[in-house]
PDB file of N, CA and C in Angstrom:
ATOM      1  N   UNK A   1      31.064   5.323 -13.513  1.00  0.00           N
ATOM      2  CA  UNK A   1      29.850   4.556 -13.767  1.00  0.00           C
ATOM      3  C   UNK A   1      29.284   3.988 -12.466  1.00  0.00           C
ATOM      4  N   UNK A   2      30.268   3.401 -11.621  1.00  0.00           N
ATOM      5  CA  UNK A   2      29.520   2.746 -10.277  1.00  0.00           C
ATOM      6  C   UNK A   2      28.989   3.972  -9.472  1.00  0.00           C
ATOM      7  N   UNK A   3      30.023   4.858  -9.533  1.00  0.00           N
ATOM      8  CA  UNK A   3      29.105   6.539  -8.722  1.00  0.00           C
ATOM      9  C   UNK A   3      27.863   6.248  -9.192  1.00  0.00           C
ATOM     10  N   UNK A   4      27.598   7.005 -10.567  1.00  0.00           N
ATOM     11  CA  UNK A   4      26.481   7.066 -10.962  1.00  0.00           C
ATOM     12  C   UNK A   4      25.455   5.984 -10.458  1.00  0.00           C
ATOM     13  N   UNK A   5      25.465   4.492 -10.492  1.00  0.00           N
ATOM     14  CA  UNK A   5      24.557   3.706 -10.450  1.00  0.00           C
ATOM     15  C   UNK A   5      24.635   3.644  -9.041  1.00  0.00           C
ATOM     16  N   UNK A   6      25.585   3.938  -7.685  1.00  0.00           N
ATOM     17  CA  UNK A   6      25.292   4.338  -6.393  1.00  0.00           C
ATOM     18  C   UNK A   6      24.263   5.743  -6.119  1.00  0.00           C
ATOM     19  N   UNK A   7      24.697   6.482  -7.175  1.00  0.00           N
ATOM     20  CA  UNK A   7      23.316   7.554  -7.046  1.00  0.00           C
ATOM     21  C   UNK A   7      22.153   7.358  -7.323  1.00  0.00           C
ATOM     22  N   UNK A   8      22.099   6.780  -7.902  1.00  0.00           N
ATOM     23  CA  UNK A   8      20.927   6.208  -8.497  1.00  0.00           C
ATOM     24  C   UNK A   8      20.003   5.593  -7.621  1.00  0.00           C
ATOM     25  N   UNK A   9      20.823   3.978  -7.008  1.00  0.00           N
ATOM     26  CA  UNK A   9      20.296   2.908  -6.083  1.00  0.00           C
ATOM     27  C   UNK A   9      19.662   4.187  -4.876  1.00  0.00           C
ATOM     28  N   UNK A  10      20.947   4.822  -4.467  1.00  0.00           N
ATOM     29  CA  UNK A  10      20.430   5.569  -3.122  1.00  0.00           C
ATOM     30  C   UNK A  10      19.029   6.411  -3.069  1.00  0.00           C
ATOM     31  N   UNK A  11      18.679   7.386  -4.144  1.00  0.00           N
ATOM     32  CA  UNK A  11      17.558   8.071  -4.758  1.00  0.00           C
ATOM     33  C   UNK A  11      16.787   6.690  -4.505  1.00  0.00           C
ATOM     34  N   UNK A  12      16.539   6.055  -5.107  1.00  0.00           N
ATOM     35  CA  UNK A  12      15.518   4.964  -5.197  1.00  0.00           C
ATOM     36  C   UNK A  12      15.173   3.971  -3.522  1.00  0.00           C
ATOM     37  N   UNK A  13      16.613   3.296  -2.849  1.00  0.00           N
ATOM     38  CA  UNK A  13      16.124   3.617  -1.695  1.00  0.00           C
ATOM     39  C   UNK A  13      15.627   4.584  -1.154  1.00  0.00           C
ATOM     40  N   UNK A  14      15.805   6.139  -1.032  1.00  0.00           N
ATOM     41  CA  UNK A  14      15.419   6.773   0.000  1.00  0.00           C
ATOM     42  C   UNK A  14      13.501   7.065  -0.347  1.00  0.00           C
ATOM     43  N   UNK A  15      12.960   6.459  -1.005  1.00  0.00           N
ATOM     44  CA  UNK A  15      11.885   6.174  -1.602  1.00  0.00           C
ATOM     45  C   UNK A  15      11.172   4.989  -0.702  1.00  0.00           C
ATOM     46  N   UNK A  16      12.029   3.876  -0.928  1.00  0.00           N
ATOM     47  CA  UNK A  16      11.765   2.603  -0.124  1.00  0.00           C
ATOM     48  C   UNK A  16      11.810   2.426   1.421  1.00  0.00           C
ATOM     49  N   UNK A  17      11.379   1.868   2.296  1.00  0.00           N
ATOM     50  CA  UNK A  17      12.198   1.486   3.412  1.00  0.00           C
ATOM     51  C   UNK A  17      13.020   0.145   3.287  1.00  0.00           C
ATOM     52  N   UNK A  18      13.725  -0.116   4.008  1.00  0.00           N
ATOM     53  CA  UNK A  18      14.075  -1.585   3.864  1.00  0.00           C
ATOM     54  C   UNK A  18      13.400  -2.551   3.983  1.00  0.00           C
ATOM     55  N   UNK A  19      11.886  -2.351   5.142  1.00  0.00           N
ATOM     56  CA  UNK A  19      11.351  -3.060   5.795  1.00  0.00           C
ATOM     57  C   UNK A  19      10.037  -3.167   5.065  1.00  0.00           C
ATOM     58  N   UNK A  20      10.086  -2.279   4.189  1.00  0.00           N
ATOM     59  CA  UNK A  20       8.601  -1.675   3.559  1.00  0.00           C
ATOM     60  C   UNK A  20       8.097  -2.767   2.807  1.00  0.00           C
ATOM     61  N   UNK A  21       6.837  -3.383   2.844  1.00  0.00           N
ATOM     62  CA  UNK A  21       6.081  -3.831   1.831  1.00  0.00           C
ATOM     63  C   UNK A  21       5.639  -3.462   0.539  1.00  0.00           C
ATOM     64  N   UNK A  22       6.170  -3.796  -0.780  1.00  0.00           N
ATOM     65  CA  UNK A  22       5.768  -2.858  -2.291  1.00  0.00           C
ATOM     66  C   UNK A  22       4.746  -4.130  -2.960  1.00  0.00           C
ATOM     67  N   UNK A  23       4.026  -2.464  -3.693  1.00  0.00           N
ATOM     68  CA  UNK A  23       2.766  -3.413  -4.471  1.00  0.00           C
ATOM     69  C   UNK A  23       3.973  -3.619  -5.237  1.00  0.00           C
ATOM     70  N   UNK A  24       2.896  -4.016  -6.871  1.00  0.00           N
ATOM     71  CA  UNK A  24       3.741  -4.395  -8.034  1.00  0.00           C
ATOM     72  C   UNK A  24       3.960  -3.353  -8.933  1.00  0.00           C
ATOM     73  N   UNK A  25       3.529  -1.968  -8.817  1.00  0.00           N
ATOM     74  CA  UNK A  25       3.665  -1.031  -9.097  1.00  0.00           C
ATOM     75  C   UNK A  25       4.942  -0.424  -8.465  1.00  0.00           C
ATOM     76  N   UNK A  26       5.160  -0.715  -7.716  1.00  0.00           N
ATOM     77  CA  UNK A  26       6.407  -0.016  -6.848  1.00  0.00           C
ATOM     78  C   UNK A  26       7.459  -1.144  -7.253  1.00  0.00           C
ATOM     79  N   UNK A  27       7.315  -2.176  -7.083  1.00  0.00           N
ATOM     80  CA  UNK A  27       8.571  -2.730  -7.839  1.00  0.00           C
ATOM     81  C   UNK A  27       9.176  -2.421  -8.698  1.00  0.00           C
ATOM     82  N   UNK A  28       8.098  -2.305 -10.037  1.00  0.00           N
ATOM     83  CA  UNK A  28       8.266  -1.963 -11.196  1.00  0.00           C
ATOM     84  C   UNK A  28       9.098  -0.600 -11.274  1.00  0.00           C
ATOM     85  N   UNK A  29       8.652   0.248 -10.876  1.00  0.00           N
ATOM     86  CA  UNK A  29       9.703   1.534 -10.368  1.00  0.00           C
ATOM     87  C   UNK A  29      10.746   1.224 -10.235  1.00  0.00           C
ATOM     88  N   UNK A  30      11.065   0.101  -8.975  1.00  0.00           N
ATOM     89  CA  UNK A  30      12.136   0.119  -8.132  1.00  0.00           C
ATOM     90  C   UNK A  30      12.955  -0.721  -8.980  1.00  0.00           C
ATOM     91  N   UNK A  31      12.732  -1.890  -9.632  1.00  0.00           N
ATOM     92  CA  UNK A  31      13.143  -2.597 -10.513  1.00  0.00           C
ATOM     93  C   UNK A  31      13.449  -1.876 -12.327  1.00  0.00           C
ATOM     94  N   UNK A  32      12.559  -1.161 -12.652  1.00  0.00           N
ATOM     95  CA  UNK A  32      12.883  -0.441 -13.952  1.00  0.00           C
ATOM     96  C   UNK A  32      12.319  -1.433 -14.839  1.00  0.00           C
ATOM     97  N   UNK A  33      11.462  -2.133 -14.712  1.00  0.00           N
ATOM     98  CA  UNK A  33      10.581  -2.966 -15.433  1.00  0.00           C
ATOM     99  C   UNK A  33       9.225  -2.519 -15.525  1.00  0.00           C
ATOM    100  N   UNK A  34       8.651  -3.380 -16.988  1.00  0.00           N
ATOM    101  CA  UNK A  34       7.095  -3.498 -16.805  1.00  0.00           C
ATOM    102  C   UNK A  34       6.634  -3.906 -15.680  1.00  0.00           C
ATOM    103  N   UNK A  35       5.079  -3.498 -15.336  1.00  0.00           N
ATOM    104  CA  UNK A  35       4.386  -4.354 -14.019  1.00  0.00           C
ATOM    105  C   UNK A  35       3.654  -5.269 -14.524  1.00  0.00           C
ATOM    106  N   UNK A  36       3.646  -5.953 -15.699  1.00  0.00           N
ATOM    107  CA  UNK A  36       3.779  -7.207 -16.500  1.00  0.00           C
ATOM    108  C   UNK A  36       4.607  -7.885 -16.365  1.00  0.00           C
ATOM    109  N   UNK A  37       5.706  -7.527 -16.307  1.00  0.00           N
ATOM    110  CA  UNK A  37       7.264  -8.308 -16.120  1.00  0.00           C
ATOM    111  C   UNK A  37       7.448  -9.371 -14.284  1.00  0.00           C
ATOM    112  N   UNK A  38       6.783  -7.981 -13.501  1.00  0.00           N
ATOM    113  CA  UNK A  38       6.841  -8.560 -12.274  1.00  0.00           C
ATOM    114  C   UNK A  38       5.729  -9.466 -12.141  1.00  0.00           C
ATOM    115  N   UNK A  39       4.594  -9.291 -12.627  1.00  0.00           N
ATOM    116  CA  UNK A  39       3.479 -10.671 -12.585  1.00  0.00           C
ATOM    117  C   UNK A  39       4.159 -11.839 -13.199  1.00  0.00           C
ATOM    118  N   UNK A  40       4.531 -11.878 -14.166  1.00  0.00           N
ATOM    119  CA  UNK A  40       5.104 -12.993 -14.857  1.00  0.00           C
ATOM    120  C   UNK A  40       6.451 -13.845 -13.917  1.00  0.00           C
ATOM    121  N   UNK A  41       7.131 -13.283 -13.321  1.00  0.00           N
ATOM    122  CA  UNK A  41       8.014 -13.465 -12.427  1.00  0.00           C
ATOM    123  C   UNK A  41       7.723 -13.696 -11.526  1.00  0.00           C
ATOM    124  N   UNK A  42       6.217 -13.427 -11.057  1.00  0.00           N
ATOM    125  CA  UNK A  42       5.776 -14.026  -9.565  1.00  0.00           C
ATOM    126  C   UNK A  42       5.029 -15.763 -10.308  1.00  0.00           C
ATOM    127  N   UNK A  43       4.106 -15.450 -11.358  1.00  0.00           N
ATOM    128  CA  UNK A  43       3.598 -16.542 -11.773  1.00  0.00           C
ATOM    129  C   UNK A  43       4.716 -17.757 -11.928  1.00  0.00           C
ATOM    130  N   UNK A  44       5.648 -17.675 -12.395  1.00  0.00           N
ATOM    131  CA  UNK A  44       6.484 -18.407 -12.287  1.00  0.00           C
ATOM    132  C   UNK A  44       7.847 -18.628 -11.175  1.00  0.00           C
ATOM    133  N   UNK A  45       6.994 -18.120 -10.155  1.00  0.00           N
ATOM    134  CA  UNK A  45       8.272 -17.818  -8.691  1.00  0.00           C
ATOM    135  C   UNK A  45       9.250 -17.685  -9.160  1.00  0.00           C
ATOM    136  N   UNK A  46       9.810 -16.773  -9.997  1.00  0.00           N
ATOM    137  CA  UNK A  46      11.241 -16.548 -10.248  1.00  0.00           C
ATOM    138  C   UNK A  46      11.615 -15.142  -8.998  1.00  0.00           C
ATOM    139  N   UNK A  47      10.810 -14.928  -8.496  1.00  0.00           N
ATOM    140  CA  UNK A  47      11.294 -13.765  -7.599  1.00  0.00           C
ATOM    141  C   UNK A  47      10.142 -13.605  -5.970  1.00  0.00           C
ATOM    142  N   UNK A  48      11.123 -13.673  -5.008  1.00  0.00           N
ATOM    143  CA  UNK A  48      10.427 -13.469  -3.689  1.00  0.00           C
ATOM    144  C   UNK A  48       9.480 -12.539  -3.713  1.00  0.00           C
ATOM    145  N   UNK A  49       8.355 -13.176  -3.488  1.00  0.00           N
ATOM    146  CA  UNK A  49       6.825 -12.290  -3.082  1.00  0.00           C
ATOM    147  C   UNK A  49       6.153 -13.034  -1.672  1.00  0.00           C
ATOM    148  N   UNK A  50       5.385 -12.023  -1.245  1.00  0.00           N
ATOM    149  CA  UNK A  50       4.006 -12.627  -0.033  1.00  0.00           C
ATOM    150  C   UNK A  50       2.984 -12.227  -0.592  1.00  0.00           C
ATOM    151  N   UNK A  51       1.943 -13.831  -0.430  1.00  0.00           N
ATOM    152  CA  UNK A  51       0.509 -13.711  -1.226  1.00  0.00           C
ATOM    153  C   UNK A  51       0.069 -12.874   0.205  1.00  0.00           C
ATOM    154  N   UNK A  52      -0.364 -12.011   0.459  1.00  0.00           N
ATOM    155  CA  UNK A  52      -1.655 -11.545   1.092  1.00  0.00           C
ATOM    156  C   UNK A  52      -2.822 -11.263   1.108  1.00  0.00           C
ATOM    157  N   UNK A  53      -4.157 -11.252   1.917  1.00  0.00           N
ATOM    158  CA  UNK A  53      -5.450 -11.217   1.547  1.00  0.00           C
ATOM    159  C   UNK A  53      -5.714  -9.883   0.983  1.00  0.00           C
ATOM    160  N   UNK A  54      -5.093  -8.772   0.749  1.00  0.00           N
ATOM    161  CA  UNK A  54      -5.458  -7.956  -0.072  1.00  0.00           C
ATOM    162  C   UNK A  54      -4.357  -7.928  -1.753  1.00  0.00           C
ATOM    163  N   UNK A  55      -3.800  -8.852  -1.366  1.00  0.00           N
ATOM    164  CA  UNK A  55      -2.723  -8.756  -2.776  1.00  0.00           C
ATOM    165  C   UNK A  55      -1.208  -9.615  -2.673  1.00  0.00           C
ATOM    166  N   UNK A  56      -0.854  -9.541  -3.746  1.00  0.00           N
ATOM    167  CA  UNK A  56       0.857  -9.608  -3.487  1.00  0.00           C
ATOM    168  C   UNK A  56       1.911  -8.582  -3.254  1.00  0.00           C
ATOM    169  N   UNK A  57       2.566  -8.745  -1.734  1.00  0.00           N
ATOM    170  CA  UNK A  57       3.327  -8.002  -1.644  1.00  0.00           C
ATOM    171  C   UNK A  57       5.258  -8.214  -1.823  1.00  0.00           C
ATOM    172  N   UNK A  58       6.105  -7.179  -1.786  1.00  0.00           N
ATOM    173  CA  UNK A  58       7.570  -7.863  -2.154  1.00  0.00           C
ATOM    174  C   UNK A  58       7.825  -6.689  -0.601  1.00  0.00           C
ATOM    175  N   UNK A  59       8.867  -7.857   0.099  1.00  0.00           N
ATOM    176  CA  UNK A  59       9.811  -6.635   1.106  1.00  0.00           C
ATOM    177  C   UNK A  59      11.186  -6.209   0.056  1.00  0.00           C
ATOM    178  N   UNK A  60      11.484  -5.269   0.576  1.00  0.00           N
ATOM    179  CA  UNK A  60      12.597  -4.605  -0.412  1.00  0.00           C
ATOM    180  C   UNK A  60      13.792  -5.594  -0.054  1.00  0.00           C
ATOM    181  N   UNK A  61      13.866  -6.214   0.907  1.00  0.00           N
ATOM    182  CA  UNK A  61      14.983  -6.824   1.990  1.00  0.00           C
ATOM    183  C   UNK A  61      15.222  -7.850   0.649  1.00  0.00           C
ATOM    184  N   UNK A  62      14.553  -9.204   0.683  1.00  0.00           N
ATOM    185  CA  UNK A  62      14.225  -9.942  -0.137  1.00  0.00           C
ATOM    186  C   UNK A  62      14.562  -9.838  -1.063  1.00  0.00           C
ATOM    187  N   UNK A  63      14.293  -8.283  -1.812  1.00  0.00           N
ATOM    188  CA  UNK A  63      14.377  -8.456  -3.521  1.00  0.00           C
ATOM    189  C   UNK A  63      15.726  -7.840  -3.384  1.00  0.00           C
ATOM    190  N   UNK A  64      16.583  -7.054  -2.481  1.00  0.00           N
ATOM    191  CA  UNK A  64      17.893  -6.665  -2.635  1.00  0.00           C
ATOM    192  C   UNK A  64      18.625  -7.911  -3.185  1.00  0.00           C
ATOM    193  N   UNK A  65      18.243  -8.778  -1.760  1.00  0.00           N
ATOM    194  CA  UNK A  65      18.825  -9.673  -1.593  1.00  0.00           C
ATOM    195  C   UNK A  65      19.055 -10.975  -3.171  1.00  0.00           C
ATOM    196  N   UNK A  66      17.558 -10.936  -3.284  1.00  0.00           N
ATOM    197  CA  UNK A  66      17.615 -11.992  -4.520  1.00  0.00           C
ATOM    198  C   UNK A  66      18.369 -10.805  -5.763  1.00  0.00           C
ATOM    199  N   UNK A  67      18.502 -10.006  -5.792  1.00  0.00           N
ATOM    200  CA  UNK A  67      18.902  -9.045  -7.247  1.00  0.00           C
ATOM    201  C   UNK A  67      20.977  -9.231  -6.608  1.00  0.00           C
ATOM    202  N   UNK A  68      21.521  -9.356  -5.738  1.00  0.00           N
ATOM    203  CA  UNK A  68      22.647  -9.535  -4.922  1.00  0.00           C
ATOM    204  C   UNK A  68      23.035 -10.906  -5.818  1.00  0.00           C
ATOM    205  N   UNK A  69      22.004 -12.059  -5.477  1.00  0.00           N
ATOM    206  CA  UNK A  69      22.336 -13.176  -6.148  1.00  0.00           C
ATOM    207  C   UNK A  69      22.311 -13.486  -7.371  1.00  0.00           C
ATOM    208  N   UNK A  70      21.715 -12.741  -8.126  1.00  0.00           N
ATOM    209  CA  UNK A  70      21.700 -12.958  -9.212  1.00  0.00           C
ATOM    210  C   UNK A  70      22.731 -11.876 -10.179  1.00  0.00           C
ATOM    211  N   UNK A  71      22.875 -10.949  -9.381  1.00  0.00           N
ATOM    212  CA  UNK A  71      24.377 -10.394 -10.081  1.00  0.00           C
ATOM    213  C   UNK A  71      25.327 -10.554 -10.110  1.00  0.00           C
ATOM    214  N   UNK A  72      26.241 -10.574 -11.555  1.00  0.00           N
ATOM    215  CA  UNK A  72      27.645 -11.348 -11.659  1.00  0.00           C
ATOM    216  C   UNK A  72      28.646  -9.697 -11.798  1.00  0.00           C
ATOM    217  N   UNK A  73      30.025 -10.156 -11.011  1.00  0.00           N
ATOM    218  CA  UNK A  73      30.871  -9.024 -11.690  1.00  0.00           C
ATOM    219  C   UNK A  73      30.909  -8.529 -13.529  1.00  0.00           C
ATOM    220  N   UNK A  74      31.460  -7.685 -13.346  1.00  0.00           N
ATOM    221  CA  UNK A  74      31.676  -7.618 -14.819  1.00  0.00           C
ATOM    222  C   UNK A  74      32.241  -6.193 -15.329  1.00  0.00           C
ATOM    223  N   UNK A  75      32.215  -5.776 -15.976  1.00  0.00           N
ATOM    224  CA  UNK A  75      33.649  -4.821 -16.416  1.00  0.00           C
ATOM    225  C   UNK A  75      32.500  -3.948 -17.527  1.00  0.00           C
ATOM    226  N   UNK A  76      32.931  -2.360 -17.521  1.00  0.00           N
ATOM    227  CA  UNK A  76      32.167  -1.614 -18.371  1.00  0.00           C
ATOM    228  C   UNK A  76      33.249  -1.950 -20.003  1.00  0.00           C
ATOM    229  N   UNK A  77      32.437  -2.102 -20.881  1.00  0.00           N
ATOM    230  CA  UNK A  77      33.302  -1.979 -22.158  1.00  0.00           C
ATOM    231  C   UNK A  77      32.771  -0.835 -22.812  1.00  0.00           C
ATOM    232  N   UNK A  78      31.439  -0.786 -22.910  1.00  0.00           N
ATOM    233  CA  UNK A  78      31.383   0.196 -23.915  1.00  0.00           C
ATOM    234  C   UNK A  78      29.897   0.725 -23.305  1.00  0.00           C
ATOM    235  N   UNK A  79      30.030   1.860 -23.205  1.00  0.00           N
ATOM    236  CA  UNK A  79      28.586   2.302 -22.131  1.00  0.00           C
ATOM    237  C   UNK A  79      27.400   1.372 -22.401  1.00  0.00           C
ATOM    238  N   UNK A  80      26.261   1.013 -21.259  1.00  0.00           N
ATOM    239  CA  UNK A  80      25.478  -0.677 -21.673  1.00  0.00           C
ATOM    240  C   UNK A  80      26.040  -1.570 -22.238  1.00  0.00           C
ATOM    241  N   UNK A  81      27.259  -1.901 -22.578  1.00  0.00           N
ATOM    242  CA  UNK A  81      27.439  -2.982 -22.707  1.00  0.00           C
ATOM    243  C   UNK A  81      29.139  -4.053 -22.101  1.00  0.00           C
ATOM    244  N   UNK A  82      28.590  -4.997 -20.890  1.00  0.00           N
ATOM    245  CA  UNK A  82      29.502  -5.686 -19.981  1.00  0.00           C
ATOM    246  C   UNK A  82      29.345  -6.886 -20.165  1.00  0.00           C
ATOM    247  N   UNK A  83      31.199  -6.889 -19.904  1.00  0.00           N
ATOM    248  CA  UNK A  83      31.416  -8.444 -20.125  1.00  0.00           C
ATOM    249  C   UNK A  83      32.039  -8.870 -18.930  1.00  0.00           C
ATOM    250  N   UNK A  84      31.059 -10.525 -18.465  1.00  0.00           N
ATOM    251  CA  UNK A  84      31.307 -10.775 -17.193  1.00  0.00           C
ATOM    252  C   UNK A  84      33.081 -10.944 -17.178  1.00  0.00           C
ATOM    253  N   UNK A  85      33.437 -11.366 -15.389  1.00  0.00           N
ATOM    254  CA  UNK A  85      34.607 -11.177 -15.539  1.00  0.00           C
ATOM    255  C   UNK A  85      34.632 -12.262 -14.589  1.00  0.00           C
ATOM    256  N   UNK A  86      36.022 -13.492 -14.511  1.00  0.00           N
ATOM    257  CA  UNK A  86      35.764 -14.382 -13.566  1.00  0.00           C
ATOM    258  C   UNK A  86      36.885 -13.837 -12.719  1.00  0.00           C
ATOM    259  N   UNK A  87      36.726 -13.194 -11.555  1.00  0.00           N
ATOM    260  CA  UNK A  87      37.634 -13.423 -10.596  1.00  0.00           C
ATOM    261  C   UNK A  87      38.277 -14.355  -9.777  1.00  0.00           C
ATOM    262  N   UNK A  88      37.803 -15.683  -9.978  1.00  0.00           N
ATOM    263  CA  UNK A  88      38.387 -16.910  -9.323  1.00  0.00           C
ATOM    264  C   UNK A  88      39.844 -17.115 -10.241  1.00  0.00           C
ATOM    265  N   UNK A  89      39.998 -16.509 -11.094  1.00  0.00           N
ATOM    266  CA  UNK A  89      41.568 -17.046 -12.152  1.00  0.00           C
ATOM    267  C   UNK A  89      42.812 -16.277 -11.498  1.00  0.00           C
TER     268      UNK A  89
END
């Protein structure tokens, strides 16, 4: 399963740069969401964006980074469906 979702991530970087600026269309790609989902998430700053004079842009750096923090370990049980796991015990 982690292969797979390393094949995956990599395909999808080699799309991105690291450094690259994405509309909200390209998030949405890159993220696997509506581009409803990402407006709503900027309206409510739940996720790193730059207002610019032609739009809002996301660096990929940023959103690795914030998607890094917001992921918890967790263990495959049953294909889609994981249960976190505390490694501090």
């Amino acid at each position: 399963m982690n292969q797979e979702c390393n094949e995956t991530n990599n395909k999808l970087n080699s799309n991105f740069q690291a450094g690259e600026l994405l509309t909200a269309d390209e998030m949405s790609q890159y993220l696997h969401v509506h581009r409803e989902t990402i407006y709503r998430w900027v309206t409510r700053r739940q996720i790193p964006f730059m207002k610019l004079p032609h739009g809002i842009r996301f660096r990929q750096f940023d959103i690795d980074r914030w998607l890094t923090k917001r992921s918890s370990p967790g263990r495959v049980v049953k294909k889609g469906i994981y249960l976190e796991v505390n490694i501090d015990k």
